[in-house]
Protein backbone atom coordinates (compact mmCIF):
# COMPACT_ATOMS: atom_id res chain seq x y z
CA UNK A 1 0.00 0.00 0.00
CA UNK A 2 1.21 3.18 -1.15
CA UNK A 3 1.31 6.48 1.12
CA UNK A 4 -0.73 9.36 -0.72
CA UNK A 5 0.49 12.87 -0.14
CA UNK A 6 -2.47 14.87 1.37
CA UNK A 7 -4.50 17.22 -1.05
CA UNK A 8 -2.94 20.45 -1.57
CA UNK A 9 -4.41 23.36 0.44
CA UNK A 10 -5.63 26.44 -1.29
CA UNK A 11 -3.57 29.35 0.52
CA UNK A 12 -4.19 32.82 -0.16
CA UNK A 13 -1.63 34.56 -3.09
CA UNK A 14 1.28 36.22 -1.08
CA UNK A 15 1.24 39.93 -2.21
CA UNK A 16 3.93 40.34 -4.67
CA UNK A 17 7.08 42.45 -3.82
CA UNK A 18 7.18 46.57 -4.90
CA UNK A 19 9.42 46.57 -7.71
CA UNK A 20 11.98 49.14 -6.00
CA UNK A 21 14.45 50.01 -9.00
CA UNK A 22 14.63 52.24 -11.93
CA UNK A 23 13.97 50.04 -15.44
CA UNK A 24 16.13 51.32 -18.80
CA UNK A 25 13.08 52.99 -20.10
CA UNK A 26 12.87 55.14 -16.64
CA UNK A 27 16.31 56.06 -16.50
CA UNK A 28 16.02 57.41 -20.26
CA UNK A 29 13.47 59.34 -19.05
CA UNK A 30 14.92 60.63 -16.24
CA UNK A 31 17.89 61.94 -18.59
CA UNK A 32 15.67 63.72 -21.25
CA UNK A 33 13.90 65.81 -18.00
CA UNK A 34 16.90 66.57 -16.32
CA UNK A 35 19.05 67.42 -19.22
CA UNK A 36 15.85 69.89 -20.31
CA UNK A 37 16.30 71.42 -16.49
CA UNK A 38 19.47 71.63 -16.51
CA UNK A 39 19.64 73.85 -20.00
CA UNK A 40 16.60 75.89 -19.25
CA UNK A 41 16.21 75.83 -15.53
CA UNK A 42 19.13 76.17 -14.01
CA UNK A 43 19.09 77.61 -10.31
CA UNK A 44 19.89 81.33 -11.62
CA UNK A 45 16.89 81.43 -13.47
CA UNK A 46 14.55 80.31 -11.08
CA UNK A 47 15.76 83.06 -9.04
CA UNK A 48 14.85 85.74 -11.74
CA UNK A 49 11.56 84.48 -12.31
CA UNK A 50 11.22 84.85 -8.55
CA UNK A 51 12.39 88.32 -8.45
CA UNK A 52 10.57 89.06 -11.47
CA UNK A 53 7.20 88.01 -10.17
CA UNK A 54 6.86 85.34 -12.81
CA UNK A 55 5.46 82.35 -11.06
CA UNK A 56 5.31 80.11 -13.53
CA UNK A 57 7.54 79.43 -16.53
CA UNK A 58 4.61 78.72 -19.70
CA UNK A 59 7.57 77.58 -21.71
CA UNK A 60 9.07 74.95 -20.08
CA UNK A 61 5.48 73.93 -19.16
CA UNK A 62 4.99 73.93 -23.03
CA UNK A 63 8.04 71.54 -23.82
CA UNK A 64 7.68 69.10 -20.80
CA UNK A 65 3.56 69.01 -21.33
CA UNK A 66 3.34 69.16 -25.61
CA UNK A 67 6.63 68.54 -26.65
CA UNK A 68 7.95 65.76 -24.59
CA UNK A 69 4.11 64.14 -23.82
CA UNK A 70 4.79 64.26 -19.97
CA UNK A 71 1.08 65.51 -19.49
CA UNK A 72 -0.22 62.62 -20.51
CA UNK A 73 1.75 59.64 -18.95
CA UNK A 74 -1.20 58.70 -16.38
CA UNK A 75 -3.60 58.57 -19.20
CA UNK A 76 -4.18 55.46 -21.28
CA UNK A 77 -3.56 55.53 -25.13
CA UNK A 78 -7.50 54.77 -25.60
CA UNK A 79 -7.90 58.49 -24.03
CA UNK A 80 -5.68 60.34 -25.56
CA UNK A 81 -2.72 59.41 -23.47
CA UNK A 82 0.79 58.01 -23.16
CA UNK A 83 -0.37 54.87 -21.87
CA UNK A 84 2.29 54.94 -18.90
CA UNK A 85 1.60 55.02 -15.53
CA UNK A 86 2.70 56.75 -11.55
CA UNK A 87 6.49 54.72 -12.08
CA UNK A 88 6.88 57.35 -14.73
CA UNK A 89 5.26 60.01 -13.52
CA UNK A 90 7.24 59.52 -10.23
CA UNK A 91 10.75 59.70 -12.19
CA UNK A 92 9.21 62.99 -13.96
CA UNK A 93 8.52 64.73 -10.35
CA UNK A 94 12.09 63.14 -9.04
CA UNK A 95 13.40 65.67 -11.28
CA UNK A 96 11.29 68.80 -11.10
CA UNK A 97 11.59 68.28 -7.62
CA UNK A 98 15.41 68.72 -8.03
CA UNK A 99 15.03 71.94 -10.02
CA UNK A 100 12.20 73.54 -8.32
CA UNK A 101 10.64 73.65 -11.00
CA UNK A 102 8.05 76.31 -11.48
CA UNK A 103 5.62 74.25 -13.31
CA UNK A 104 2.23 72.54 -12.48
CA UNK A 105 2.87 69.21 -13.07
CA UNK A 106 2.04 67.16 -10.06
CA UNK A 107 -1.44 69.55 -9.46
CA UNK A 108 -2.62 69.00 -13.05
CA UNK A 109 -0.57 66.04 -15.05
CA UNK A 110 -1.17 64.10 -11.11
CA UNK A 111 -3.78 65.15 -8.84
CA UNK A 112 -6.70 66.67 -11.74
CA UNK A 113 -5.67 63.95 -13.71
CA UNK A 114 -6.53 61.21 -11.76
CA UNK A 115 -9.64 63.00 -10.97
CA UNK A 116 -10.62 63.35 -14.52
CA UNK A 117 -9.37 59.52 -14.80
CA UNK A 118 -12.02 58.64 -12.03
CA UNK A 119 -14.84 60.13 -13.65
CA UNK A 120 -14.66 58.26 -17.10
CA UNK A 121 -14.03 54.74 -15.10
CA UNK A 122 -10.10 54.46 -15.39
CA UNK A 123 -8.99 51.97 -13.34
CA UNK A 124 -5.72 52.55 -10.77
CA UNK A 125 -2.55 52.96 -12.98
CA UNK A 126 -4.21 54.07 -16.38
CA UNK A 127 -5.90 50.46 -16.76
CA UNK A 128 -9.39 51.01 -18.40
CA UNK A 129 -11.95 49.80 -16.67
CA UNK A 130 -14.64 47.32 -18.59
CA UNK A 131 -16.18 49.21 -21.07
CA UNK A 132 -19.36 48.52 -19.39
CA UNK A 133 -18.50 50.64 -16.48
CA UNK A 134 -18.21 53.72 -18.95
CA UNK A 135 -21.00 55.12 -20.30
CA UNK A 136 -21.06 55.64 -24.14
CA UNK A 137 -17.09 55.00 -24.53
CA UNK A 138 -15.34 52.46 -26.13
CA UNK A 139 -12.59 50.45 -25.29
CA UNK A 140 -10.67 51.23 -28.41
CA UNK A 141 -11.80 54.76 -28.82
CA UNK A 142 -10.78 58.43 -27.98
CA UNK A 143 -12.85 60.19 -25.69
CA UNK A 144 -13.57 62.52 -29.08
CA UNK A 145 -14.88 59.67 -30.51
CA UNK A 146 -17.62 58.98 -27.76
CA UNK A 147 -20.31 56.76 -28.86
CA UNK A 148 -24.09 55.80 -27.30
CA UNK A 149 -25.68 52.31 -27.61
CA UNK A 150 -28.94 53.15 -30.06
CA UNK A 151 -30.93 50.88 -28.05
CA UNK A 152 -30.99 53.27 -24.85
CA UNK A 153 -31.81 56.43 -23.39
CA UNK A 154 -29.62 58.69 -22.63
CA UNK A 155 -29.11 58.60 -18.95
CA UNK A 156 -27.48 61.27 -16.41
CA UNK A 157 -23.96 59.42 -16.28
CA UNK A 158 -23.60 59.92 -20.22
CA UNK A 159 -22.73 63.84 -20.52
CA UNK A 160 -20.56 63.77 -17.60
CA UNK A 161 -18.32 61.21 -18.89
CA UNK A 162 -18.56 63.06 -21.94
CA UNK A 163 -17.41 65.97 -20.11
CA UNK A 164 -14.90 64.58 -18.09
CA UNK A 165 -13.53 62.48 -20.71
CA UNK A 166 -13.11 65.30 -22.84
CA UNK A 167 -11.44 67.38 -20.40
CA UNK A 168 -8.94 64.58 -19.83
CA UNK A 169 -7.69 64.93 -23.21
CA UNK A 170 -7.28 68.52 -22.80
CA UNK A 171 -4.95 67.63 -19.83
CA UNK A 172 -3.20 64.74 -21.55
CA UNK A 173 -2.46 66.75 -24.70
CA UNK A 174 -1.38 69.80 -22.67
CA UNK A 175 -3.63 71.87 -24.19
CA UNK A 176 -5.37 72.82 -21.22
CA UNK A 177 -4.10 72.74 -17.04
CA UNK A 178 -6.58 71.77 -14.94
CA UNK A 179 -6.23 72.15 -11.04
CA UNK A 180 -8.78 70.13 -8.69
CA UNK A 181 -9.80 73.14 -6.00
CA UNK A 182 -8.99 71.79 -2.73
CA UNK A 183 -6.84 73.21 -0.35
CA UNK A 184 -3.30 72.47 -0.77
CA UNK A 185 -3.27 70.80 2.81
CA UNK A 186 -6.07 68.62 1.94
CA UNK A 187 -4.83 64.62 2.81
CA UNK A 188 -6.18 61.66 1.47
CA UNK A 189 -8.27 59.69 2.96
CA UNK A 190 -10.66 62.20 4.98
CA UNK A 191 -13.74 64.03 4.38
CA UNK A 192 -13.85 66.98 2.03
CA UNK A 193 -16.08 69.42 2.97
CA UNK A 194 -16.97 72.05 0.38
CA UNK A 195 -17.85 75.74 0.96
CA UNK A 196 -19.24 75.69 -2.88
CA UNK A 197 -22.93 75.16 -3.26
CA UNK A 198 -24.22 73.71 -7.03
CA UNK A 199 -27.74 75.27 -8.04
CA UNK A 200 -29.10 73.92 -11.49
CA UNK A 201 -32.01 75.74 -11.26
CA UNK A 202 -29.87 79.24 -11.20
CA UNK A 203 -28.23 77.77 -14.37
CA UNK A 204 -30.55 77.22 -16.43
CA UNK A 205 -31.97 80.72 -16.35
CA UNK A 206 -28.32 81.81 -17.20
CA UNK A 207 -27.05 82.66 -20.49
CA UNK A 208 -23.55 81.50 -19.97
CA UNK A 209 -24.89 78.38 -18.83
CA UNK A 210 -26.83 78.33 -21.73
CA UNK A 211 -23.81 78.47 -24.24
CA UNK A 212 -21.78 75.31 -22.41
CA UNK A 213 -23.83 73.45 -25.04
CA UNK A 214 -24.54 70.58 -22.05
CA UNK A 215 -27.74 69.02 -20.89
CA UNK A 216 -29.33 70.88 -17.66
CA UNK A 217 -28.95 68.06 -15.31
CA UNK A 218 -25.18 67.95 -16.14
CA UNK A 219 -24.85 71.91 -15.95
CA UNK A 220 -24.66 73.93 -12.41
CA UNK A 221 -23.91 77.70 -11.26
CA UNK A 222 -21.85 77.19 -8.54
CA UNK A 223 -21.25 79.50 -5.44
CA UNK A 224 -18.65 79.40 -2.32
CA UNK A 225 -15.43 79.74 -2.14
CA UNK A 226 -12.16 77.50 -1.97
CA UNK A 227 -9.12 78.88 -0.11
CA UNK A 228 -5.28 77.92 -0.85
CA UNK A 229 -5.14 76.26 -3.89
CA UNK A 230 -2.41 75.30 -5.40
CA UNK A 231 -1.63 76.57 -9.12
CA UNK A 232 -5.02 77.95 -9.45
CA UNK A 233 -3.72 81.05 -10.93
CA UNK A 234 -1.96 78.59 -14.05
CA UNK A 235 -5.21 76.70 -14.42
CA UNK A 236 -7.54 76.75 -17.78
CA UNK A 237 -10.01 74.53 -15.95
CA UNK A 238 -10.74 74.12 -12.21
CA UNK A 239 -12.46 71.00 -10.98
CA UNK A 240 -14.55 71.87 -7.98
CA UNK A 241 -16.35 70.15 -5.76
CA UNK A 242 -19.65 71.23 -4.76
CA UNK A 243 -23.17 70.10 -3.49
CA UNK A 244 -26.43 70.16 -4.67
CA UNK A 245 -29.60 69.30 -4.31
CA UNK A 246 -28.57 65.70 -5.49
CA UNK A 247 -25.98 65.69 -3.20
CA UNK A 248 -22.39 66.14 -3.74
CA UNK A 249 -20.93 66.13 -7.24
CA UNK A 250 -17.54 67.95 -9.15
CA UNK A 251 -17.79 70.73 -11.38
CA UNK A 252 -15.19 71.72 -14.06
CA UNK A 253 -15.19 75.59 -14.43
CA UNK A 254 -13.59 77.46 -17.16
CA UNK A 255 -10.96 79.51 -14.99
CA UNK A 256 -10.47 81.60 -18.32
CA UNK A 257 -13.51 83.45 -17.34
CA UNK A 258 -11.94 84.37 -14.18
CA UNK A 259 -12.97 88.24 -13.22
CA UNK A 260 -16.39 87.43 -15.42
CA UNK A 261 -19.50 84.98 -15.16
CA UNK A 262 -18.70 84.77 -11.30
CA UNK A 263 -15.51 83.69 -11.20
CA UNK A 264 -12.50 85.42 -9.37
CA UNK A 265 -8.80 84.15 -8.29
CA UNK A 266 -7.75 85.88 -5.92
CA UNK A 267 -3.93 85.14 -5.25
CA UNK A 268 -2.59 84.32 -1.36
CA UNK A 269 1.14 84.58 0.55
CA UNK A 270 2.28 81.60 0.34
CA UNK A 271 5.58 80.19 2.01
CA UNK A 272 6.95 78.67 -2.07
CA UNK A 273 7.20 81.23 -4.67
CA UNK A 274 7.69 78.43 -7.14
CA UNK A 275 3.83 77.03 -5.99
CA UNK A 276 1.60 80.10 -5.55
CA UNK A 277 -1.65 79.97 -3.70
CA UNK A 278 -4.78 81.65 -4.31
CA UNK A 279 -8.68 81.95 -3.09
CA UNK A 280 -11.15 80.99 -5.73
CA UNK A 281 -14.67 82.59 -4.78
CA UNK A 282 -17.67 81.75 -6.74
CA UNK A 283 -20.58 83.45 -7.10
CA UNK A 284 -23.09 82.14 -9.95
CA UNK A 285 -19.91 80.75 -11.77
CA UNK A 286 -21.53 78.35 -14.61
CA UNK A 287 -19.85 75.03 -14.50
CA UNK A 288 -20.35 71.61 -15.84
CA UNK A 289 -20.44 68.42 -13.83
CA UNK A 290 -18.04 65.76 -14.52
CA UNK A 291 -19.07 63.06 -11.35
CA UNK A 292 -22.36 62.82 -9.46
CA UNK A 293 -22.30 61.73 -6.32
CA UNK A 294 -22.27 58.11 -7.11
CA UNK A 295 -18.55 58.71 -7.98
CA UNK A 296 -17.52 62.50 -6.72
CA UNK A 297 -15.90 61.61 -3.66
CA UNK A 298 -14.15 58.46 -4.89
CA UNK A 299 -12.27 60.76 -7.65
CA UNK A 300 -11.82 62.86 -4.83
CA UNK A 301 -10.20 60.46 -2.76
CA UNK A 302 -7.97 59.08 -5.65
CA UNK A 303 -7.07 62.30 -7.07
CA UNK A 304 -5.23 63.46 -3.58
CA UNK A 305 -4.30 59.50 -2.83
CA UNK A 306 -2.24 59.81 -6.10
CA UNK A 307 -0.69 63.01 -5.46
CA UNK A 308 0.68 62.49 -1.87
CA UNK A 309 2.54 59.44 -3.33
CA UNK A 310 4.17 60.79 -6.33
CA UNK A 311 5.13 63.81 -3.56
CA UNK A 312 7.08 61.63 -2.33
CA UNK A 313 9.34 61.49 -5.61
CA UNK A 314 9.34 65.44 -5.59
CA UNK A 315 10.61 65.32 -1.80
CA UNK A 316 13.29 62.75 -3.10
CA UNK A 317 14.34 64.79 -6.04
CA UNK A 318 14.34 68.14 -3.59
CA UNK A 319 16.96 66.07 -1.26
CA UNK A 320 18.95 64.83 -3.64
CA UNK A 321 19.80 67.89 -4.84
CA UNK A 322 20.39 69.45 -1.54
CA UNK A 323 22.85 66.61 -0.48
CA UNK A 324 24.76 66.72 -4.10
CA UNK A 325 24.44 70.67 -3.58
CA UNK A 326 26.26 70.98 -0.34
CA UNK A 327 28.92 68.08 -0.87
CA UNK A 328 30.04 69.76 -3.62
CA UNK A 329 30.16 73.15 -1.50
CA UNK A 330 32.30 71.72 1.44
CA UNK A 331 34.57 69.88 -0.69
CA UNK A 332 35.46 73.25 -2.13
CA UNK A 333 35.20 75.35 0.37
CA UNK A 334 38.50 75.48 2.76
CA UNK A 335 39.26 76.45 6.51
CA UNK A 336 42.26 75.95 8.07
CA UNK A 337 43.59 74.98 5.15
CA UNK A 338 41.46 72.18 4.14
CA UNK A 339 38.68 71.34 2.75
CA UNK A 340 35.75 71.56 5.44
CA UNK A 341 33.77 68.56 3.84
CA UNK A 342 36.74 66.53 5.35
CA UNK A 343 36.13 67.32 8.96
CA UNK A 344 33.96 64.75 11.08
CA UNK A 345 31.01 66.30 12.00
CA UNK A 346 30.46 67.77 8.65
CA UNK A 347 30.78 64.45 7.51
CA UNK A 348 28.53 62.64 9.90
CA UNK A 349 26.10 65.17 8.83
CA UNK A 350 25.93 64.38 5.42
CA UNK A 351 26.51 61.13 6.05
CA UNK A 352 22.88 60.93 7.62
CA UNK A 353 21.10 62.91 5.08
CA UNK A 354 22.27 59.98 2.15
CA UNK A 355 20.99 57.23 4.77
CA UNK A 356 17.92 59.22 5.18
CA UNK A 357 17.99 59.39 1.29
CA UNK A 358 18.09 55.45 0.97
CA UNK A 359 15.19 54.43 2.79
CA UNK A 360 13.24 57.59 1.63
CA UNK A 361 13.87 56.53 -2.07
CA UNK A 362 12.70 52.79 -1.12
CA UNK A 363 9.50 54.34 0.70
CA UNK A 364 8.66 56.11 -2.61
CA UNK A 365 9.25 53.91 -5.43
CA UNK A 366 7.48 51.53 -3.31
CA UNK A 367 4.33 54.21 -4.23
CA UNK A 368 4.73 54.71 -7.05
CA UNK A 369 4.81 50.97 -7.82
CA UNK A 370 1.91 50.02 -5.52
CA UNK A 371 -0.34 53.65 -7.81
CA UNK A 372 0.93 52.46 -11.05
CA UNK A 373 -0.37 48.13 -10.37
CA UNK A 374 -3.14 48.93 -8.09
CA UNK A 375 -2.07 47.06 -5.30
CA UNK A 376 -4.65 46.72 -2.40
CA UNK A 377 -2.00 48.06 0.12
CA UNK A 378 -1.51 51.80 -2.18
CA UNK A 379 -3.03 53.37 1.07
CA UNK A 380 -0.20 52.23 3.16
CA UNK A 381 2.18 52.72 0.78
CA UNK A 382 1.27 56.24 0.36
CA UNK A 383 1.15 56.77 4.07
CA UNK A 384 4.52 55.42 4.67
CA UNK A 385 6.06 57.20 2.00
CA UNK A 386 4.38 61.20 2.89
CA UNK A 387 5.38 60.81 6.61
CA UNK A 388 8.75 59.50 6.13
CA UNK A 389 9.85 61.64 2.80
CA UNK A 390 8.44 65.16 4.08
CA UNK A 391 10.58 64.49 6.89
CA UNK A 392 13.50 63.77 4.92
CA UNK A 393 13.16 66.52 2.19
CA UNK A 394 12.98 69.43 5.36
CA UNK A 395 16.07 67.83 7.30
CA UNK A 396 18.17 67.93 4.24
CA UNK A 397 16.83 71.66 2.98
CA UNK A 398 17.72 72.68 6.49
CA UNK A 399 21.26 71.00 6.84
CA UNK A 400 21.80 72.29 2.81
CA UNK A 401 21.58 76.15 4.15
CA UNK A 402 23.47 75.57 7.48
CA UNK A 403 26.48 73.90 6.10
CA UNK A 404 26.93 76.46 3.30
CA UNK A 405 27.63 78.68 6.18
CA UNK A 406 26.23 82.75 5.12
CA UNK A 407 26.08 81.67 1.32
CA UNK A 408 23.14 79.73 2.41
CA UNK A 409 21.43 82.69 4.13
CA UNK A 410 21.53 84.93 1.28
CA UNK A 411 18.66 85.50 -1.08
CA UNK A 412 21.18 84.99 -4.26
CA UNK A 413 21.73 81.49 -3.27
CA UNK A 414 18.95 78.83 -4.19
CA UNK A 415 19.43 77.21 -1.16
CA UNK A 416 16.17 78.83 0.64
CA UNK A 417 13.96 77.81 -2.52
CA UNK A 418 14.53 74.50 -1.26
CA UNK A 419 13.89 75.29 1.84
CA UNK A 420 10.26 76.50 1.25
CA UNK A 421 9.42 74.11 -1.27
CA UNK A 422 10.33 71.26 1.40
CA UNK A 423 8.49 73.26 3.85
CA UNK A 424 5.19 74.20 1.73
CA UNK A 425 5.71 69.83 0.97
CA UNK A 426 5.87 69.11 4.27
CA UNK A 427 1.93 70.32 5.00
CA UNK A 428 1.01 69.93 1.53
CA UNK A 429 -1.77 66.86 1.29
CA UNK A 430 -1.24 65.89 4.67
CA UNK A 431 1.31 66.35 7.58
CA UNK A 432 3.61 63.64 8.13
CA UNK A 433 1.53 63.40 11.26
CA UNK A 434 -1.50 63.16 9.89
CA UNK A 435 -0.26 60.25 7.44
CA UNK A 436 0.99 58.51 10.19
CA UNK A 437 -2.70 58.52 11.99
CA UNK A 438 -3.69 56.94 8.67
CA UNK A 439 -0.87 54.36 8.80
CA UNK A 440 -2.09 52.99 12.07
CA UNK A 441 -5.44 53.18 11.01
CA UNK A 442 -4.39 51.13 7.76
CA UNK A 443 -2.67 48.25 9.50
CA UNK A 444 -5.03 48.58 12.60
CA UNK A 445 -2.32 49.58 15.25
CA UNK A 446 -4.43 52.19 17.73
CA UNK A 447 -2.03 54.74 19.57
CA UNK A 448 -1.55 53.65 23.57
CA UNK A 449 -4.38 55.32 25.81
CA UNK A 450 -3.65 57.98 27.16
């Protein structure tokens, strides 16, 4: 009698590992952006655009957006996109992160992006969804190129995917910037409550309405305000949320009629010149809804989810360049006859920035990764990399001024851009604190009574 070997048990799939390093494709990348920086955006000019008043430079945008395609790497081919995905996008923000770059790439190529991407049924990463899950849009179509099943009615999803799918080519094209009006300290993950009422009935009396060539039920006037918002001030389209009387939904606004129809920016202090603030105050605006409130807060919630992990690249990029920055300063600069990089404390110093850099670099590839497969553990992912990278991208801003001794106090010296920017980071989508709350939430670990 022969011994059987008992049955197999089914076990639940192990999660697979983050894939942590750069691929040959990324690296490419990574050389096309940073060679553009580093021949139109070196440190000097940043500063003149600063002192200038120039907060944003349209031509660079131009290139990196049009020219290069960057726009568009979240956005699938079928939709008018690159068909990459947050790995990319994360190698894209590595760099701007390292020039300061005044451009608004992560608040409209990112965070209105995956908004827009929400709306028409985009699954995590770019992946469409089932066709079935997007009103009149086909799998193998542009969102131009929109179609409707003969043998139904129109129904209320149909002109806001329209909408919001037509918008998304705007984005991916570069043809338009889009900014989602939150408040810049807005995290992922909580409740977004909105100041900004939606009234159809107000709209439909309204000429400007009128001419958005949209069904009523998909057409609002909105009113409320939004304060600090990022990039507002570069945007050609503003998604806002609002709530009516069908409960909450998000509205894209033509910002080009800012000053007019209702609409005013109004722009704020804010801590980083090279991401201005401003109030956006509506008062009858017309707008056109792109999610009901089946799906609002979800895009919501994805939109800002994406953006506080590929911050975590631009917090990388920022540190990188501080550490390389002041390296290069203390090997060259001599005391006592020597160069002051070579004494032990300096070098202890920088010596804990790069191991700060390591495991900050781990934390956010390891988003990006988890955004660009949809892994069920992006949350935590996310959470681990915003509270460990803000910290890391202030500490090495901070130690980047000190150890350039007075050079670093001085306004010629870029050193305090990076200071603000990994400052203005720090709070932006979430504290480090606040993303820490969520961690232990995530992985159910309550805090100790007090």
């Amino acid at each position: 009698m022969t011994r059987q070997d008992p049955a197999p048990t089914s076990q639940p799939a192990a999660p697979s590992a983050p894939d942590l390093l750069y691929r040959e494709h990324e690296e490419d990348l990574r050389s096309a952006v940073r060679a553009l920086l580093a021949d139109r955006l070196p440190p000097a000019t940043v500063l003149a655009h600063i002192d200038a008043g120039r907060a944003y430079d349209a031509g660079l945008w131009q290139i990196l957006a049009t020219d290069l395609g960057l726009a568009g790497l979240l956005v699938p081919d079928a939709l008018g996109g690159q068909g990459a995905g947050a790995r990319e996008a994360a190698v894209v923000l590595e760099e701007l992160g390292r020039a300061v770059a005044p451009v608004p790439y992560l608040t409209s190529a990112v965070i209105a992006t995956e908004a827009l991407l929400a709306c028409v049924g985009a699954g995590p990463g770019g992946a469409p969804h089932e066709p079935a899950a997007v009103p009149g849009l086909r799998a193998d179509a542009t969102p131009r190129a929109a179609t409707r099943p003969a043998d139904r009615a129109e129904d209320a999803e149909e002109p806001e995917v329209a909408v919001a799918a037509e918008l998304l080519a705007a984005l991916a094209s570069g043809e338009r910037i889009g900014v989602l009006a939150v408040p810049l300290s807005s995290a992922p993950g909580t409740a977004h409550p909105t100041g900004v009422r939606a009234d159809t009935a107000a709209c439909a009396d309204t000429a400007a309405c009128a001419d958005t060539g949209v069904r009523a039920d998909a057409r609002a006037a909105l009113t409320g305000e939004v304060t600090s918002v990022a990039d507002a001030l570069a945007a050609d389209v503003l998604l806002v949320p609002a709530r009516g009387p069908a409960g909450a939904g998000l509205y894209a606004v033509d910002a080009g009629a800012a000053g007019s129809f209702g609409l005013r920016l109004e722009p704020t202090t804010a801590l980083d010149p090279t991401r201005p603030l401003a109030r956006v105050a509506l008062d009858g605006a017309p707008a056109r809804r792109v999610a009901g409130p089946a799906t609002a807060d979800a895009a919501i919630s994805r939109a800002l989810r994406a953006g506080a992990g590929l911050l975590a690249s631009e917090q990388l990029g920022l540190a990188e360049w501080c550490l390389a920055e002041t390296v290069r300063h203390t090997g060259e600069r001599h005391q006592f006859g020597r160069p002051v990089g070579s004494f032990q404390a300096l070098k202890h110093r920088m010596a804990r920035i790069w191991l700060d850099l390591v495991s900050a670099r781990a934390a956010a590839r390891a988003a990006a990764d988890a955004l660009t497969t949809g892994a069920p553990d992006a949350s935590v992912a996310v959470a681990v990399a915003q509270a460990h990278a803000a910290r890391v991208a202030v500490h090495a801003a901070q130690e980047c001024v000190q150890l350039h001794g007075g050079i670093g106090m001085t306004w010629e010296h870029p050193a305090h851009l990076y200071l603000k920017r990994a400052k203005s980071d720090e709070i932006a989508l979430g504290t480090p604190g606040r993303h820490q709350e969520a961690l232990a939430d995530l992985v159910d670990l309550p805090a100790p009574p007090a």
